[in-house]
N, C-alpha and C. Protein backbone atom coordinates (compact mmCIF):
# COMPACT_ATOMS: atom_id res chain seq x y z
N UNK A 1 0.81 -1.20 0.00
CA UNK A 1 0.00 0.00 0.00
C UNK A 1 0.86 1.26 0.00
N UNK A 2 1.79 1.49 0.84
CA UNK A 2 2.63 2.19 0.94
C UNK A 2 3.55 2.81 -0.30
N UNK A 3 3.68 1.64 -1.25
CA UNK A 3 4.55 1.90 -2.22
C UNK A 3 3.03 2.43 -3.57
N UNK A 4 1.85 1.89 -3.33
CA UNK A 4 0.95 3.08 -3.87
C UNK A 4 1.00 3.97 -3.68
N UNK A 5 0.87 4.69 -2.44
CA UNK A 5 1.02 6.21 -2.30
C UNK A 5 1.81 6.56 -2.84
N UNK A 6 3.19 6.05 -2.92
CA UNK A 6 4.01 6.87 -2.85
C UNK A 6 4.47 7.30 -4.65
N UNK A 7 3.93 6.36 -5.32
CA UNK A 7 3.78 6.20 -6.50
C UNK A 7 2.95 7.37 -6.80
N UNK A 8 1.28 7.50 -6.16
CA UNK A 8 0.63 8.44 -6.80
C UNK A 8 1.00 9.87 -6.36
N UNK A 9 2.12 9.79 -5.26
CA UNK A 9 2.29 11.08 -5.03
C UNK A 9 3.57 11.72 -5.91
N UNK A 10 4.50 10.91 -6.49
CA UNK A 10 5.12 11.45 -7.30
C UNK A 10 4.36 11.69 -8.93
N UNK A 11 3.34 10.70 -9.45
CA UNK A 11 2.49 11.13 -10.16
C UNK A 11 2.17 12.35 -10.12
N UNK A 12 1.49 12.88 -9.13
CA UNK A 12 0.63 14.20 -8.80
C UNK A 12 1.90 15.10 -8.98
N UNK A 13 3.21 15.25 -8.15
CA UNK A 13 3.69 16.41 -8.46
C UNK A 13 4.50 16.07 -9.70
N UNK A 14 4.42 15.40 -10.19
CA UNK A 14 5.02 15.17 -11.66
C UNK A 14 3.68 16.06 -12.26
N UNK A 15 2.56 16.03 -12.59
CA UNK A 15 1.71 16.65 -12.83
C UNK A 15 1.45 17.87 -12.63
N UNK A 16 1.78 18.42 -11.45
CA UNK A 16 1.99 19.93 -11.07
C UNK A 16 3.28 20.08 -12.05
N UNK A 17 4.36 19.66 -12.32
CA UNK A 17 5.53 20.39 -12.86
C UNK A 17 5.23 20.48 -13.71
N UNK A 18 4.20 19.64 -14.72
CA UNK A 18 4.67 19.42 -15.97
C UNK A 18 3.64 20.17 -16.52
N UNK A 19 2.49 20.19 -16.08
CA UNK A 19 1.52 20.53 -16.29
C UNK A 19 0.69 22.12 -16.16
N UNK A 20 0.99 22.37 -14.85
CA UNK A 20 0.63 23.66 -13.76
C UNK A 20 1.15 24.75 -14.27
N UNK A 21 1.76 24.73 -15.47
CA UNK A 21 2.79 25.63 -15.61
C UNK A 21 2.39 26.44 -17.21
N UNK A 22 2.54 28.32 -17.08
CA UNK A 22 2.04 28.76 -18.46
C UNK A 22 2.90 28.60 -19.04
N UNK A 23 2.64 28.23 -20.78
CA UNK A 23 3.57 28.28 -21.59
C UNK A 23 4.89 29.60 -21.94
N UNK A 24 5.91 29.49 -22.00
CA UNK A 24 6.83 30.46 -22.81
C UNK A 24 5.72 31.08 -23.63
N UNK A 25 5.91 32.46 -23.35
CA UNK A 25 5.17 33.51 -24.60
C UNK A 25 5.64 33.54 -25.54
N UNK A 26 4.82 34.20 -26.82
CA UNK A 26 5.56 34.18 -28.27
C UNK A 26 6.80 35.18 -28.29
N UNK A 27 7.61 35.17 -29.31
CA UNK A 27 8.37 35.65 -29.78
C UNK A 27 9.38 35.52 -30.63
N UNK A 28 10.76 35.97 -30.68
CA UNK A 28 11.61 36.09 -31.41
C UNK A 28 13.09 35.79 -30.76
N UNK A 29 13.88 35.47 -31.61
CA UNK A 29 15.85 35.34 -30.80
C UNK A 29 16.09 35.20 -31.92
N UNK A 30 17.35 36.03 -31.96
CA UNK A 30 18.55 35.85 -33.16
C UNK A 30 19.80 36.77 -33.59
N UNK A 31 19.77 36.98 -34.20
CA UNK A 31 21.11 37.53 -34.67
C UNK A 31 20.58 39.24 -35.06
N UNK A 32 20.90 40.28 -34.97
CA UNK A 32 21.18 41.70 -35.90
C UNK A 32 22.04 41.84 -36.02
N UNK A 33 22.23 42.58 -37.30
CA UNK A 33 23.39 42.75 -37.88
C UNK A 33 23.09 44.09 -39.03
N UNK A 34 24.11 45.24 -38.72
CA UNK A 34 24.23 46.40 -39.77
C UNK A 34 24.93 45.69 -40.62
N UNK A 35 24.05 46.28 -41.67
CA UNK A 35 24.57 46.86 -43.66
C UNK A 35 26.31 47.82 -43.46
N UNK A 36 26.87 47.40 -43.69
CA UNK A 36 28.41 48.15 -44.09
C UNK A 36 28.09 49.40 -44.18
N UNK A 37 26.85 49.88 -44.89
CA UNK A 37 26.61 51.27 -45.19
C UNK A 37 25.66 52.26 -44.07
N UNK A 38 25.73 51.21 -42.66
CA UNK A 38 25.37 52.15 -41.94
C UNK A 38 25.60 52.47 -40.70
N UNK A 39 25.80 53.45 -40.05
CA UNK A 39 26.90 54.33 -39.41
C UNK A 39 25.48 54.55 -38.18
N UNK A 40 26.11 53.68 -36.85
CA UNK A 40 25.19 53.46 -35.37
C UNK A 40 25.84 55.22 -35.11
N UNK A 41 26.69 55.87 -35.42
CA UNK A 41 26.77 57.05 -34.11
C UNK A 41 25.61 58.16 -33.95
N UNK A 42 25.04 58.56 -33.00
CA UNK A 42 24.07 59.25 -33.27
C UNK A 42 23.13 59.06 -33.23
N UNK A 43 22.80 57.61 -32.50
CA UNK A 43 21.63 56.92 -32.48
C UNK A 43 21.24 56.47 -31.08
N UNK A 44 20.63 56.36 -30.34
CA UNK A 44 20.35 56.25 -28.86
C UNK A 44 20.12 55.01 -28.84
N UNK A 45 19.35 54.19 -29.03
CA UNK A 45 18.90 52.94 -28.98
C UNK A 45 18.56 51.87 -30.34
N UNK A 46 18.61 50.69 -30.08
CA UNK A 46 18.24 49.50 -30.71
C UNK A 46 17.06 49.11 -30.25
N UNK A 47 16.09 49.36 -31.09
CA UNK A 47 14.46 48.93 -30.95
C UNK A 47 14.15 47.76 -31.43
N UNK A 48 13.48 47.11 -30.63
CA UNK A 48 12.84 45.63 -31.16
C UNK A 48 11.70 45.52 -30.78
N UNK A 49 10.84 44.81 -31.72
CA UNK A 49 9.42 44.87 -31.37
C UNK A 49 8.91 43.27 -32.00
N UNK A 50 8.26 42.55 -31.55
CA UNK A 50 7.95 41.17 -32.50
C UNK A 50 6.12 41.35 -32.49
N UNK A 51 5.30 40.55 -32.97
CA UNK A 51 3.83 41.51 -32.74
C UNK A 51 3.23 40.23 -34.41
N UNK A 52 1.79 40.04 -33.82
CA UNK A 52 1.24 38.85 -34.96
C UNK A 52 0.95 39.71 -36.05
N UNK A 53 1.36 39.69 -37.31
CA UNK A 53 1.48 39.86 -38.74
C UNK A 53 1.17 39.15 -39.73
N UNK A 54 0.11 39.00 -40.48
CA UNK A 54 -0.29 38.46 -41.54
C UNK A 54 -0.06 39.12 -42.79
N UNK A 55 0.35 40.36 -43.11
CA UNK A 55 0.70 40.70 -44.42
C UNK A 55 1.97 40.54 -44.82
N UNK A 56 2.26 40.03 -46.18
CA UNK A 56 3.12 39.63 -46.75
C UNK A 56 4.03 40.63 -46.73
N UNK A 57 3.93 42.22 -47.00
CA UNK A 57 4.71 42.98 -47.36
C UNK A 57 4.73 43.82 -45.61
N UNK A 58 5.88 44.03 -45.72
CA UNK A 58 6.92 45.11 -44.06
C UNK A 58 6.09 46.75 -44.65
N UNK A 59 4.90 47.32 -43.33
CA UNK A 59 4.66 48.70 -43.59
C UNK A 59 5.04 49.08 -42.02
N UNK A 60 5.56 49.92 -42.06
CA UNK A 60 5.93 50.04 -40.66
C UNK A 60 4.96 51.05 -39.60
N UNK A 61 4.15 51.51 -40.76
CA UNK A 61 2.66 52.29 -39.94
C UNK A 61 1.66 50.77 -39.56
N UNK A 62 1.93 49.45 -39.79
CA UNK A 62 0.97 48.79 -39.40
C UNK A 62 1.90 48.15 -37.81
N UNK A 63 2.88 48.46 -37.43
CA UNK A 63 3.40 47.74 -36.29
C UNK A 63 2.23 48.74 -35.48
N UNK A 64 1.85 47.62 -34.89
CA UNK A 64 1.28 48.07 -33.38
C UNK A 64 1.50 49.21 -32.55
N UNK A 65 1.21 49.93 -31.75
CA UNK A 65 1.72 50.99 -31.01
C UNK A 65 1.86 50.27 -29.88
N UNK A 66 1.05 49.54 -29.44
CA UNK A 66 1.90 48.18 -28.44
C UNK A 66 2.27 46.97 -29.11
N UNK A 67 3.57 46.77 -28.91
CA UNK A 67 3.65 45.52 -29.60
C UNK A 67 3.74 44.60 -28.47
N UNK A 68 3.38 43.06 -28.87
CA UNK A 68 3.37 42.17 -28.48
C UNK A 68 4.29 41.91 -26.94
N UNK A 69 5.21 42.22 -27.83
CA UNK A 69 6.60 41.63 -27.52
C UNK A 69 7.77 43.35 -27.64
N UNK A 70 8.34 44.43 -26.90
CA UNK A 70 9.24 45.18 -27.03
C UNK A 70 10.43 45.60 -25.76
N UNK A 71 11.16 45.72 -27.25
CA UNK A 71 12.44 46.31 -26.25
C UNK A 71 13.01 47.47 -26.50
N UNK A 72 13.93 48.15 -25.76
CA UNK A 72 14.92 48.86 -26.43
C UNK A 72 15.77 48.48 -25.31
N UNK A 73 17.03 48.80 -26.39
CA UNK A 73 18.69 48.78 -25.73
C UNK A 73 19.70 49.59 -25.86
N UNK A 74 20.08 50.11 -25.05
CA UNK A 74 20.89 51.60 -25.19
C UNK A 74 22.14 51.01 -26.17
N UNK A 75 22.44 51.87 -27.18
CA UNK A 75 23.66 51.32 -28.18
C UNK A 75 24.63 51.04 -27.45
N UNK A 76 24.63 51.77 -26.00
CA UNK A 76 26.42 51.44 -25.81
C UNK A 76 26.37 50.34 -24.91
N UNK A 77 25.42 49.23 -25.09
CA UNK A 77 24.84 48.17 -24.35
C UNK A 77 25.39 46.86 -25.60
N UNK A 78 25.35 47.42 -26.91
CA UNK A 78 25.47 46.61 -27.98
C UNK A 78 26.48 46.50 -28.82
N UNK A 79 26.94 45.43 -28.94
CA UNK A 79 27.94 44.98 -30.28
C UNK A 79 27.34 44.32 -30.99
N UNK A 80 27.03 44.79 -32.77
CA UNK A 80 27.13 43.87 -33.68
C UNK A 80 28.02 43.03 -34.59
N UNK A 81 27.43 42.16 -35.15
CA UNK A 81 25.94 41.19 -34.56
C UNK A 81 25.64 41.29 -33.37
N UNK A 82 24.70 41.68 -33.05
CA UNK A 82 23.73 41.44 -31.82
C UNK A 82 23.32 40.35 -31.27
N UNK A 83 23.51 39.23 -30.44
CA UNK A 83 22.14 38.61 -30.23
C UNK A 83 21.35 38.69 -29.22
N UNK A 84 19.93 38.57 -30.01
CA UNK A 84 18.70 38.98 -28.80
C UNK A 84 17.52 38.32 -28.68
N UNK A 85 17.03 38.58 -28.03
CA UNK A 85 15.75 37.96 -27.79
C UNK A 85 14.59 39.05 -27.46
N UNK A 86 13.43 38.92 -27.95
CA UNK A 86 12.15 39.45 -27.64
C UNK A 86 11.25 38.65 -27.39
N UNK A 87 10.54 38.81 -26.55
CA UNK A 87 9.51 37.87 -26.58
C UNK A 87 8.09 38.10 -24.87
N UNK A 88 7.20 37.81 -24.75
CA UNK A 88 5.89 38.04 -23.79
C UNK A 88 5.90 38.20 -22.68
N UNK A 89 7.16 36.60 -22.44
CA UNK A 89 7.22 36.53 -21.16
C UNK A 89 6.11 34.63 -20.95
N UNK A 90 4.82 35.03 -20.97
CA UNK A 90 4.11 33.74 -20.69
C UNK A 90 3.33 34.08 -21.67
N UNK A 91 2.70 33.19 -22.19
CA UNK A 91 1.45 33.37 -22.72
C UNK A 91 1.23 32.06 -24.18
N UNK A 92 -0.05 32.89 -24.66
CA UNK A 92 0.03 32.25 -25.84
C UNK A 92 -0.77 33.94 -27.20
N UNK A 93 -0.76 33.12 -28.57
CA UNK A 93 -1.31 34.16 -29.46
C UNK A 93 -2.12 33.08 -30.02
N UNK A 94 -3.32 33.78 -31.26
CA UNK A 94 -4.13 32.65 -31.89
C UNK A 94 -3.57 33.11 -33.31
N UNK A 95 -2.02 33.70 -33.93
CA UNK A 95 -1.51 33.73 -34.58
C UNK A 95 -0.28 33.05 -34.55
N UNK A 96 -0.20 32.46 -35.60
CA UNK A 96 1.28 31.84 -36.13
C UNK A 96 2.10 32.68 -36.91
N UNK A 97 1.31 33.74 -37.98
CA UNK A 97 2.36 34.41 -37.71
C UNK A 97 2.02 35.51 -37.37
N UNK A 98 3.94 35.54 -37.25
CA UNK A 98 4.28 36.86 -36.93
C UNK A 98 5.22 37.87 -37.34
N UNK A 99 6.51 38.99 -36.72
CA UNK A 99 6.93 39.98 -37.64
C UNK A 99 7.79 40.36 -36.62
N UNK A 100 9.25 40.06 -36.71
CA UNK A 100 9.83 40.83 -35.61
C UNK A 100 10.56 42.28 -36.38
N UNK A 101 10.87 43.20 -35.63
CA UNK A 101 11.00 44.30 -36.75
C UNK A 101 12.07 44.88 -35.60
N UNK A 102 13.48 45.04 -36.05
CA UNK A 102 14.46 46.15 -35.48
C UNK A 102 14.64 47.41 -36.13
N UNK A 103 15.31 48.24 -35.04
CA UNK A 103 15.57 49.58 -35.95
C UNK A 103 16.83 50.26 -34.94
N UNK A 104 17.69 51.24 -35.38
CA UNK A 104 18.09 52.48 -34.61
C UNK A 104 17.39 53.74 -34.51
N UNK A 105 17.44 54.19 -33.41
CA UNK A 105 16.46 54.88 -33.04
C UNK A 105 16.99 56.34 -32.50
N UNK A 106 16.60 57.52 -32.66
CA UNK A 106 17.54 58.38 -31.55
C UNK A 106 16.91 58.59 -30.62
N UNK A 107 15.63 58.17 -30.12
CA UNK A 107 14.24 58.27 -29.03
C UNK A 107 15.15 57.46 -28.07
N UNK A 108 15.76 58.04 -26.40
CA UNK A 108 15.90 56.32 -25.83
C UNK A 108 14.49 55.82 -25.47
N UNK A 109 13.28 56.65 -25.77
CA UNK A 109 12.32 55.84 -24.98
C UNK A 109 11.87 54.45 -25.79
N UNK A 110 10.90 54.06 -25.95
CA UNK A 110 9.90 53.11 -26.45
C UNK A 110 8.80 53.67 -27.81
N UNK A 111 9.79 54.33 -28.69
CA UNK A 111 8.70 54.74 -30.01
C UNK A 111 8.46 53.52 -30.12
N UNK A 112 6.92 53.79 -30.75
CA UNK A 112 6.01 52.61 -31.19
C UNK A 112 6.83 52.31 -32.76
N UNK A 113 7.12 52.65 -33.96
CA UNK A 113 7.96 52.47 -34.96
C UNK A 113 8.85 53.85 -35.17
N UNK A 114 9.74 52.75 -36.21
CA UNK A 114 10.62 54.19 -36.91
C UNK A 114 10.49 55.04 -37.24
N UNK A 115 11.09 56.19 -37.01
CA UNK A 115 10.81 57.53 -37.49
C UNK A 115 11.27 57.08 -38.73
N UNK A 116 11.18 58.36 -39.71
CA UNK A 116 11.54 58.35 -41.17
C UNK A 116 12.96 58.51 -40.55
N UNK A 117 13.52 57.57 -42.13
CA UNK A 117 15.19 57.73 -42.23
C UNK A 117 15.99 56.75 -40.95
N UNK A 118 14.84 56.05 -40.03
CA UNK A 118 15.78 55.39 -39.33
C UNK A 118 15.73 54.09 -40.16
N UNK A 119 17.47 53.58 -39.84
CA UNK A 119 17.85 52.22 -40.69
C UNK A 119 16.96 51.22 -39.38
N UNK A 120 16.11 50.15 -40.40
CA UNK A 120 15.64 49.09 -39.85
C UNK A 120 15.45 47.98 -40.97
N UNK A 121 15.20 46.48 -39.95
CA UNK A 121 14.60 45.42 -41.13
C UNK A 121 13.57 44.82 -40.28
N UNK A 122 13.12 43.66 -40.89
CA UNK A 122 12.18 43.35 -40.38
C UNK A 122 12.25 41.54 -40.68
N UNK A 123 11.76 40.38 -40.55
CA UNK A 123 11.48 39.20 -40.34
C UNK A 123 10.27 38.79 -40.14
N UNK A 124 9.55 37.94 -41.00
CA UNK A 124 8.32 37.74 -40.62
C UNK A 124 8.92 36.03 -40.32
N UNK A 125 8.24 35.38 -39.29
CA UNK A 125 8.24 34.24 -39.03
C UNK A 125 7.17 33.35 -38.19
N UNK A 126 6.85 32.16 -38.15
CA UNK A 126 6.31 31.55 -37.51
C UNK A 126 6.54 30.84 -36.02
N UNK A 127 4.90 31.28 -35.46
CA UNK A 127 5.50 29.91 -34.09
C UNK A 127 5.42 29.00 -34.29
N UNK A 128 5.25 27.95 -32.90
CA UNK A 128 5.44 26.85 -33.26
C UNK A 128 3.75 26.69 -32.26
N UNK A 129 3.01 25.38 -32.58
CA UNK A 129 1.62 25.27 -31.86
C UNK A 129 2.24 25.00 -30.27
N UNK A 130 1.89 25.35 -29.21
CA UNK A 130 1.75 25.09 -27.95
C UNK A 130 0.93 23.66 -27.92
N UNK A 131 1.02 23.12 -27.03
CA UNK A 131 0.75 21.85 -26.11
C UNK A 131 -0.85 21.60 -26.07
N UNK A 132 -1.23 20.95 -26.27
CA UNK A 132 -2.63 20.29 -26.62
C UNK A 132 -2.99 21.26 -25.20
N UNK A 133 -2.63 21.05 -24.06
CA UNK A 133 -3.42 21.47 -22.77
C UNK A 133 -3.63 23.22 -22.55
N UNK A 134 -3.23 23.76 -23.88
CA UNK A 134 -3.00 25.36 -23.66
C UNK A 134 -3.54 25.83 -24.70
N UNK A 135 -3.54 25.05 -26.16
CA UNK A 135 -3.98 26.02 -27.60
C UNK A 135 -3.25 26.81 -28.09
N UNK A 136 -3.27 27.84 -29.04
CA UNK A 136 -2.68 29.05 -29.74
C UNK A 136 -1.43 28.40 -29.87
N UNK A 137 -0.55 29.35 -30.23
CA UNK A 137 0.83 29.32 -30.37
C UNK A 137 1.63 29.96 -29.21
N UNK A 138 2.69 29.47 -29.31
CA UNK A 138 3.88 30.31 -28.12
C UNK A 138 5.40 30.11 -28.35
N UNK A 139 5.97 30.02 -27.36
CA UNK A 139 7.31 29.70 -27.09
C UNK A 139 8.33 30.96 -28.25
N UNK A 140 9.19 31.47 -27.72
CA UNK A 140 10.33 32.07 -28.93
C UNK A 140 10.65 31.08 -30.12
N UNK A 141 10.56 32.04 -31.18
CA UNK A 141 11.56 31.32 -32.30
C UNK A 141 12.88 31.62 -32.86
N UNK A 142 13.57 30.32 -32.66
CA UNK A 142 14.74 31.24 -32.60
C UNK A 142 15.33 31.16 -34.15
N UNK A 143 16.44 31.60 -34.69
CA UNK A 143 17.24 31.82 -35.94
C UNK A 143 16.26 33.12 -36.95
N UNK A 144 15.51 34.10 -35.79
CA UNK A 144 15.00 35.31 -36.96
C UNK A 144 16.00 36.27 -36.67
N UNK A 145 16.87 36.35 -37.73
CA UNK A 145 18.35 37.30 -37.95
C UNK A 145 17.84 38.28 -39.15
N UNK A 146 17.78 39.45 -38.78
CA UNK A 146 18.06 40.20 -40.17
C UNK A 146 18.91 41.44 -40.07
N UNK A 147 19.41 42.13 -41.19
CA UNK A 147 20.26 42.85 -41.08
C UNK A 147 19.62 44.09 -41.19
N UNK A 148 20.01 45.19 -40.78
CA UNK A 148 19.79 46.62 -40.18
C UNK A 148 20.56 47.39 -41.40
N UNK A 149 19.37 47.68 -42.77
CA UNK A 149 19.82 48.74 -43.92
C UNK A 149 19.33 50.88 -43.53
């Protein structure tokens, strides 16, 4: 009897660990990297934003004014290549895809997108489905690298 219990009690918190727990939120990790032809001095921050995107073509008046997923990072925080990560925190989206979009910025705050004339790129990519017990999509994806024209 004894060795029942003790069976269903590692069951149960095997179940709390595995289970009890919110998924990784969506997002992004990878590489940035400047174009040869462009010159960080003068620029306050590295903006990142990742956010669910269904159009094929990068407009940068459709990024969100909240995005999903944002950062900024003071330049003198950064060497490129960069690598980084953006991403929720917990959660899930009922989009697969999505759009991570960097830029230099001279705002240090949190502009919602680029001003004109700031060098940025953008990545559209997919999640991956979350766990039968949660739905939507989640977790970071990682290898979205693009370079900063």
């Amino acid at each position: 009897m004894n060795d029942l219990l003790r069976a269903f009690g590692v069951v149960a918190k095997l179940g709390v660990l595995l289970g009890g727990c919110d998924p990784a939120g969506p997002g992004a990790a990878g590489t940035i990297s400047l174009a040869p032809s462009v010159d960080p001095t003068g620029f306050a921050t590295l903006q990142l934003r990742a956010y669910p995107d269904t159009e094929k073509d990068f407009d940068p008046a459709k990024i969100p004014a909240s995005a999903s997923a944002e950062r900024g990072i003071a330049l003198s925080e950064v060497t490129f290549p960069y690598s980084y990560d953006v991403g929720e925190g917990i959660g899930t989206s009922d989009s697969s895809h999505w759009r991570m979009v960097a830029w230099l910025s001279h705002d240090p705050e949190l502009p919602a997108r680029p001003a004109t004339g700031d060098p940025s790129c953008s990545a559209p990519f997919q999640l991956k489905a979350c766990s039968a017990g949660f739905g939507g999509y989640c977790t970071v994806s990682g290898e979205v690298d693009c370079t900063i024209e």
